[in-house]
Protein backbone atom coordinates (compact mmCIF):
# COMPACT_ATOMS: atom_id res chain seq x y z
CA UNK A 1 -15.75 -20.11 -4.00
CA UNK A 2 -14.75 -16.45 -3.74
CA UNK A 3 -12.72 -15.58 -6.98
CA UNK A 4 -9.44 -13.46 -6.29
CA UNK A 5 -7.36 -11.02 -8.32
CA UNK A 6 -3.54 -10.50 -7.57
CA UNK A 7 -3.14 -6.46 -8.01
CA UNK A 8 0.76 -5.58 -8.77
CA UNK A 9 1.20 -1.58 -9.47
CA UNK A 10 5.12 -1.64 -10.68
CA UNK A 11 7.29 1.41 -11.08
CA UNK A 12 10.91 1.22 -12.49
CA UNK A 13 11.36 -2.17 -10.96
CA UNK A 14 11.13 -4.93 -13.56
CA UNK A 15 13.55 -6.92 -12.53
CA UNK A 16 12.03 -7.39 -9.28
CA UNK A 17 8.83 -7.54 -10.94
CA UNK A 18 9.74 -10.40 -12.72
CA UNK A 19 10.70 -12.24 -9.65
CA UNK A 20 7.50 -11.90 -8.03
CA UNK A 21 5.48 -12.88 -10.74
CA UNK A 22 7.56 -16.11 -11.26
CA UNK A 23 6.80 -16.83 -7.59
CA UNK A 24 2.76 -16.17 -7.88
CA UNK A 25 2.78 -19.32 -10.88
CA UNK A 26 3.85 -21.42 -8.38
CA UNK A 27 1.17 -20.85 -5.86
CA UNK A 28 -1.00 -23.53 -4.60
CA UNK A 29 -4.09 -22.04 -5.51
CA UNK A 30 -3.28 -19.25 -7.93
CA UNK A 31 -5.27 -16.23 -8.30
CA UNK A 32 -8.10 -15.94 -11.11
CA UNK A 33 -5.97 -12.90 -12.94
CA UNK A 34 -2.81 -11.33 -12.22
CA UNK A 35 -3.10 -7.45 -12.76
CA UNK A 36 0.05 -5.47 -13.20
CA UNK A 37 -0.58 -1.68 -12.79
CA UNK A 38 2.65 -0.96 -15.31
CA UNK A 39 3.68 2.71 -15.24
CA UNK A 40 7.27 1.97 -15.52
CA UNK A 41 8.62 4.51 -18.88
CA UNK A 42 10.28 2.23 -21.77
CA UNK A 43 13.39 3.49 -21.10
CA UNK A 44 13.99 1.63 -18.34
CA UNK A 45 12.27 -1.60 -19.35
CA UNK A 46 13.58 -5.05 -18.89
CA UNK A 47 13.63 -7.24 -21.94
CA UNK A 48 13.25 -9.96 -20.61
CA UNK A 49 10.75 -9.20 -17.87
CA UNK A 50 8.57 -7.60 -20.79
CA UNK A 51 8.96 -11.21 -22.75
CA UNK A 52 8.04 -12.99 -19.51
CA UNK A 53 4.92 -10.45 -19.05
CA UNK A 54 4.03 -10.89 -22.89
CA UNK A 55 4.28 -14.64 -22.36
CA UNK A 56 1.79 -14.96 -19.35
CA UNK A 57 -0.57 -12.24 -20.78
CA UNK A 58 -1.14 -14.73 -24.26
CA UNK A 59 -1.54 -17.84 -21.74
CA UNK A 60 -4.43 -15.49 -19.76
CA UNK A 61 -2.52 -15.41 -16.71
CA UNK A 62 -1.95 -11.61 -16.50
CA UNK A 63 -3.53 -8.71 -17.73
CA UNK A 64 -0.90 -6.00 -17.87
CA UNK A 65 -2.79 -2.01 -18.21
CA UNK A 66 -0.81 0.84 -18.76
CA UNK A 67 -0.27 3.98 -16.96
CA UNK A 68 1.49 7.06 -18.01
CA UNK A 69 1.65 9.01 -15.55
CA UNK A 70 2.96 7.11 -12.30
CA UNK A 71 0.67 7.39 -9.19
CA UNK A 72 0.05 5.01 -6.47
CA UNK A 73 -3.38 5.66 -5.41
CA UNK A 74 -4.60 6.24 -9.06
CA UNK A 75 -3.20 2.77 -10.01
CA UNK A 76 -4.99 1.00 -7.23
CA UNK A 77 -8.13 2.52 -8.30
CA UNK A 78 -7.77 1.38 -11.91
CA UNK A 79 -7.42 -2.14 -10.71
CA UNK A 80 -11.08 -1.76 -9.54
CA UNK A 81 -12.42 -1.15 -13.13
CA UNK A 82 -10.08 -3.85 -14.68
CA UNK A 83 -11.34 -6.68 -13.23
CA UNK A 84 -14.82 -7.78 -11.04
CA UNK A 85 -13.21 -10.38 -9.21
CA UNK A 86 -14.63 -11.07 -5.88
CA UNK A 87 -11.48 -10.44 -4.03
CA UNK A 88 -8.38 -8.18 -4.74
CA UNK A 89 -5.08 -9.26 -3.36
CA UNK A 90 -3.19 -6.06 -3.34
CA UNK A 91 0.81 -6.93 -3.61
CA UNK A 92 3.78 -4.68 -3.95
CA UNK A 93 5.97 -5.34 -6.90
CA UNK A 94 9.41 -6.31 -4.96
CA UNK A 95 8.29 -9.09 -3.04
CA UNK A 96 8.56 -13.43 -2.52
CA UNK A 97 5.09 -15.13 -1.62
CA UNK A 98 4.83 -17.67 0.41
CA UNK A 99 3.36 -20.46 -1.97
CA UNK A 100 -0.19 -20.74 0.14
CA UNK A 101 -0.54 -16.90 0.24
CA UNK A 102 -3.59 -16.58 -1.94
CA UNK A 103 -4.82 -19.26 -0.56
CA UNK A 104 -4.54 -18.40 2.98
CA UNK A 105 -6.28 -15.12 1.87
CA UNK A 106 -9.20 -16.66 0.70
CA UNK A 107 -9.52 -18.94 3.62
CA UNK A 108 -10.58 -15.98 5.74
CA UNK A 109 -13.41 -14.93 3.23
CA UNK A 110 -15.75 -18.11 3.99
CA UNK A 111 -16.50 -16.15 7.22
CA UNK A 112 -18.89 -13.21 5.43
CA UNK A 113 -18.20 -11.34 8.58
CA UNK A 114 -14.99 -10.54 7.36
CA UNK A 115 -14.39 -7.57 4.97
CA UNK A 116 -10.44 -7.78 4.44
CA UNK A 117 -7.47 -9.45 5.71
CA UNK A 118 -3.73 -7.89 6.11
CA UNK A 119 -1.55 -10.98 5.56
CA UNK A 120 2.72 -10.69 7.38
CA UNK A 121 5.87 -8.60 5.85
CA UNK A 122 8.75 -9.83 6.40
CA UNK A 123 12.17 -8.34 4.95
CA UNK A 124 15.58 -9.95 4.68
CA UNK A 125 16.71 -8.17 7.79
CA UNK A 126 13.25 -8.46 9.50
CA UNK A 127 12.47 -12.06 9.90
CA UNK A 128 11.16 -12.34 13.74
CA UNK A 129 8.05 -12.92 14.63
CA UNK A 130 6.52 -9.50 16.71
CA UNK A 131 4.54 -11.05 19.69
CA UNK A 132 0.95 -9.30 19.46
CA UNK A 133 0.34 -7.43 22.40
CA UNK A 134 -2.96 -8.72 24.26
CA UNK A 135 -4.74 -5.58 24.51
CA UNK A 136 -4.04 -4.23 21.03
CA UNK A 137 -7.74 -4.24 19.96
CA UNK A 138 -8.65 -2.35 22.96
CA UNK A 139 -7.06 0.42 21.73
CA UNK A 140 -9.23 2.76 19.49
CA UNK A 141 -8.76 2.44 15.60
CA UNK A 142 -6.87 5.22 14.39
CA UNK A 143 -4.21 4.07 17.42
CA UNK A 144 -4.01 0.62 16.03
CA UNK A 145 -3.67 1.95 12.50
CA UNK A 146 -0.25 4.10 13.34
CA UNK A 147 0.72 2.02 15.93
CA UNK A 148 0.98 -2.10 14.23
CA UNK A 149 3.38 -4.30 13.39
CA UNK A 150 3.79 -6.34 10.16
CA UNK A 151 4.84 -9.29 11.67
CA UNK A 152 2.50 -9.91 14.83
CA UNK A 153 2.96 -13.56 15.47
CA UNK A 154 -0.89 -14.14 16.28
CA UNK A 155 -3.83 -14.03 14.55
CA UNK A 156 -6.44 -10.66 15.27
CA UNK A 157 -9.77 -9.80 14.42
CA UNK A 158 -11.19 -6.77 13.87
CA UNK A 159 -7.74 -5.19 14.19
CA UNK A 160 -7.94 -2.08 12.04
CA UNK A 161 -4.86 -1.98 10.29
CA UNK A 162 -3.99 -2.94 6.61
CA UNK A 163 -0.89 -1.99 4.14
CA UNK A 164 -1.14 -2.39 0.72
CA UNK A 165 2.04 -4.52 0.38
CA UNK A 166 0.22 -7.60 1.33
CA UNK A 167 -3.76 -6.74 1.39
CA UNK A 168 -7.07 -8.29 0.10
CA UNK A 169 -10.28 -6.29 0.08
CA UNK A 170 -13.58 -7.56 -1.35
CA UNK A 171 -14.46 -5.04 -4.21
CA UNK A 172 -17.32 -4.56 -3.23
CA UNK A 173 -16.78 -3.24 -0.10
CA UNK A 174 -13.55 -1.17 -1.17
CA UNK A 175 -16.02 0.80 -3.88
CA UNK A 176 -18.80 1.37 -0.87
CA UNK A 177 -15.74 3.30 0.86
CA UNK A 178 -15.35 4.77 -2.54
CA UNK A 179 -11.29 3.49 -3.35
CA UNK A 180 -8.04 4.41 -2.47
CA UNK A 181 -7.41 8.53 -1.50
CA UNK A 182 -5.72 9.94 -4.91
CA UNK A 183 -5.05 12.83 -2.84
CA UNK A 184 -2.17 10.32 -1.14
CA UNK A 185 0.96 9.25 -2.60
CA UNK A 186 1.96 7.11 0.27
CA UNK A 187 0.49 5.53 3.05
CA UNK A 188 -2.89 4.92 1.48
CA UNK A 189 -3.18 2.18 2.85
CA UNK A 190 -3.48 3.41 6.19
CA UNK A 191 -6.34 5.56 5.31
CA UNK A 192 -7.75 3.05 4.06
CA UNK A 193 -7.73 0.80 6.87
CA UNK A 194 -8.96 3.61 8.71
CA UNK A 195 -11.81 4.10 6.64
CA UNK A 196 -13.10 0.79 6.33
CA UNK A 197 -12.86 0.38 9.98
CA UNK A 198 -14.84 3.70 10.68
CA UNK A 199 -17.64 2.90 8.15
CA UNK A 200 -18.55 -0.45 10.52
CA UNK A 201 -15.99 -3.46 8.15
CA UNK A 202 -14.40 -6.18 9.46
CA UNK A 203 -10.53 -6.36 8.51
CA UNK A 204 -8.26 -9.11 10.05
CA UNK A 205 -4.80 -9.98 10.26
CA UNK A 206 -3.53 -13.59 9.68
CA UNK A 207 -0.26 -14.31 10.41
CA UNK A 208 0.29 -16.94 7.71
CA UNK A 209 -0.50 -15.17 5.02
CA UNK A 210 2.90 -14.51 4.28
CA UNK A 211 5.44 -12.28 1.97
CA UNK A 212 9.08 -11.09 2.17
CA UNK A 213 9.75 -7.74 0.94
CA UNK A 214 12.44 -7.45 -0.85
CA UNK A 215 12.70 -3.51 -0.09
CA UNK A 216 14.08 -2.75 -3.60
CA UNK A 217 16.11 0.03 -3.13
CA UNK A 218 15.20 1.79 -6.71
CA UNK A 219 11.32 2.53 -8.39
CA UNK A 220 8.17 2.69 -6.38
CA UNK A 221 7.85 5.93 -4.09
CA UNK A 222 11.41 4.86 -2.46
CA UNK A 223 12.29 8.59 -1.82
CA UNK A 224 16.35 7.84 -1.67
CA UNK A 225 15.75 6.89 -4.83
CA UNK A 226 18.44 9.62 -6.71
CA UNK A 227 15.87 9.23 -9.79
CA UNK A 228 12.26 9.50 -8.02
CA UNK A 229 10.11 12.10 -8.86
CA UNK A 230 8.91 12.02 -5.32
CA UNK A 231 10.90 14.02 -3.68
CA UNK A 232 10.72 14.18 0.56
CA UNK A 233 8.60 17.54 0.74
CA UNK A 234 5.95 16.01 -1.57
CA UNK A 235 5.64 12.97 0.88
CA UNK A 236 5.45 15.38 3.39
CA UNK A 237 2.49 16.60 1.77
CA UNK A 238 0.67 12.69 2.15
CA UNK A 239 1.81 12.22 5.87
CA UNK A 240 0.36 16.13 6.94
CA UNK A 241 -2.86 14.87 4.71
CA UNK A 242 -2.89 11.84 7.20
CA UNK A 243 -2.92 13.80 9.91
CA UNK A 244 -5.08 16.01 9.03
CA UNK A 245 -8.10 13.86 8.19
CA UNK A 246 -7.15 11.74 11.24
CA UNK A 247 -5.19 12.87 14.17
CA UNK A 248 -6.69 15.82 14.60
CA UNK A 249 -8.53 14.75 18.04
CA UNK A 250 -5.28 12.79 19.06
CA UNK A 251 -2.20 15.45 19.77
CA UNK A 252 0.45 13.34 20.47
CA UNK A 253 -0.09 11.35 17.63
CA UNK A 254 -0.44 14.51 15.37
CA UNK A 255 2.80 15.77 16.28
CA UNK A 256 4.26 12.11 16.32
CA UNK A 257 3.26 10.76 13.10
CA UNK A 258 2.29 14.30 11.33
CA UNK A 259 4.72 17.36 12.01
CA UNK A 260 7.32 14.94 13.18
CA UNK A 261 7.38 12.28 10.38
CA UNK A 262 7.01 15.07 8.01
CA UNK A 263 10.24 16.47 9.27
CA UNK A 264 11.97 13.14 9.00
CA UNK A 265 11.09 13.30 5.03
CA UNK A 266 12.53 16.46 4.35
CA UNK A 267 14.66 18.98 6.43
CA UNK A 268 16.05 16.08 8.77
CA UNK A 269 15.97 13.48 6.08
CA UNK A 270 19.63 12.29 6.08
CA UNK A 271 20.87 13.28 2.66
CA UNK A 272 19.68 17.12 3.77
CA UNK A 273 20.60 16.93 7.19
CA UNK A 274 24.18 16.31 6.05
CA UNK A 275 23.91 19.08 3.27
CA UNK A 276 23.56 22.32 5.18
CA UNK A 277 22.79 24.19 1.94
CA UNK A 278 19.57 22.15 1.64
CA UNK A 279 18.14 23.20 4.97
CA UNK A 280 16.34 26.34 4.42
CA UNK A 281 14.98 25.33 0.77
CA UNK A 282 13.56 22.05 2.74
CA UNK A 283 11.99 23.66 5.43
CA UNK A 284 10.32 26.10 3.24
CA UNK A 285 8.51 23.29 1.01
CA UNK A 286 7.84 21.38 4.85
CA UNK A 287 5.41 24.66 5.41
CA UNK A 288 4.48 24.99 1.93
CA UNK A 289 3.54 20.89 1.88
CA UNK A 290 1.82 21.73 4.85
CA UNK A 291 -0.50 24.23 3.75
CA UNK A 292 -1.52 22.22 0.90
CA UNK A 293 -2.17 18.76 2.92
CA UNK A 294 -4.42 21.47 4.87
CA UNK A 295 -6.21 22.19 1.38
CA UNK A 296 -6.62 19.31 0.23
CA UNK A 297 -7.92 17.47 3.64
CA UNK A 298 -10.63 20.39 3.74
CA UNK A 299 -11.73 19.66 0.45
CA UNK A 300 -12.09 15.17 1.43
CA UNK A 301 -11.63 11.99 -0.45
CA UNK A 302 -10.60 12.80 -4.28
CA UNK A 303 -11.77 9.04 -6.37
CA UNK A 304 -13.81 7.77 -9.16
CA UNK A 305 -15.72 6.22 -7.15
CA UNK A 306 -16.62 9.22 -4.85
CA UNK A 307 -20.08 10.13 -5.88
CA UNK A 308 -21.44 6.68 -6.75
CA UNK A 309 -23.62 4.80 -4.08
């Protein structure tokens, strides 16, 4: 039996933090070691979500590894080097398991075809099941990774999508496609998927591996977020990244899900849009995030794991 890892990177969010944690001990087969990625400053700390966290760490149930400086892609990779567990279950930090989740993860990995599995989101005002359309894996897979749903209501293989809310990934496999982009700051994941699916692995989607997020509306990358250090331009920067190092050959979807989303995150992003003072300053750092998502995809992956074999 395959042992599993339950990866949590947490920003400014211990409240829901604590939440999912208290959900993952009541699992019905619970992971080998919960890892939380903590980069939350001690500022804004939650007593008793630290005493909870302290509690579970003495009883071996969580490893908790610290992180100064907070990065999304960065923390995913340092998950790799804490632990050698067979499987990680990558999980946001804001969420509610279904009680079988890890086990319905696992499941999957008795077929050594399969490489990794993106479980179902759900959100409070998303709970519908998506009906999966019959000729998604026909499409090719950088399509299927812009183009998916997080609630398709049947199960797919080989469909070339993942998100990192609800993800597992043998290790071994995630270091041959040498980790997580640092060069991103959101939609790893994507790449990712991408990635794996390009280099010849199997990733499928199973409908009952389930989680509802939560959507927290503070910490993470949340870029409404009043106190984020992420502002809109600098996710800009990751979605032009995208783009570059994958749309290139497909137009539509370059000016759909690169100059366009881009756009969305800063200039037309609704808190600008309604400030007309904030136009020009956010179209500026659109072109300027631009230019350096241009830099940056010439120059490839940035990981740890880049140059080993």
């Amino acid at each position: 039996m395959s042992s599993i890892a339950a990866i949590i990177p947490s920003y400014r969010r211990d409240k829901y933090l604590l939440t999912t944690l208290q959900c993952l001990e009541k699992q019905t087969r619970m992971p080998d070691i919960i890892l939380v990625i903590d980069q939350t400053p001690e500022s804004e700390q939650d007593i008793k979500c630290r005493q909870y966290l302290k509690t579970l760490e003495n009883e071996g149930i969580v490893k908790v590894c610290h992180l100064t400086k907070p990065a999304v892609s960065p923390a995913r990779n340092r998950a790799i080097v804490e632990t050698n567990a067979d499987i990680l279950l990558y999980l946001d930090d804001d969420i509610i398991p279904d009680r079988d989740l890890v086990k319905n993860h696992l499941r999957n990995y008795t077929n050594a075809s399969i490489h990794g599995v993106a479980g179902s989101i759900f959100t409070p005002f998303h709970l519908q099941w998506v009906p999966t359309p019959h000729d998604y894996t026909m499409k090719n897979n950088v399509w299927r990774a812009y183009r998916y749903t997080e609630r398709f209501d049947k199960y797919i293989e080989k469909c070339g999508f993942m998100y990192g809310g609800n993800f597992s990934v043998r290790r071994d496999v995630l270091l041959k496609v040498k980790g997580w982009d640092e060069h991103i700051i959101n939609y790893g994941d994507r790449d990712l998927g991408i990635r794996m699916t390009q280099a010849g692995y199997r990733i499928d989607y199973d409908p009952e591996a389930i989680i509802i997020h939560l959507c927290a509306p503070v910490g993470g990358t949340r870029v409404t977020d009043p106190k984020t250090h992420w502002k809109g331009h600098l996710r800009c920067v990751s979605i032009f990244y995208l783009a570059f190092r994958h749309l290139t050959r497909h137009p539509v979807l370059f000016c759909k899900y690169g100059l366009w989303r881009a756009a969305r995150f800063s200039f037309l992003l609704k808190d600008n849009f309604m400030r007309p003072q904030n136009w020009f300053p956010e179209a500026i750092a659109y072109f300027k995030a631009m230019k350096i998502a241009l830099r940056e995809s010439r120059e490839g992956l940035k990981s740890p794991f880049a140059h080993e074999k």
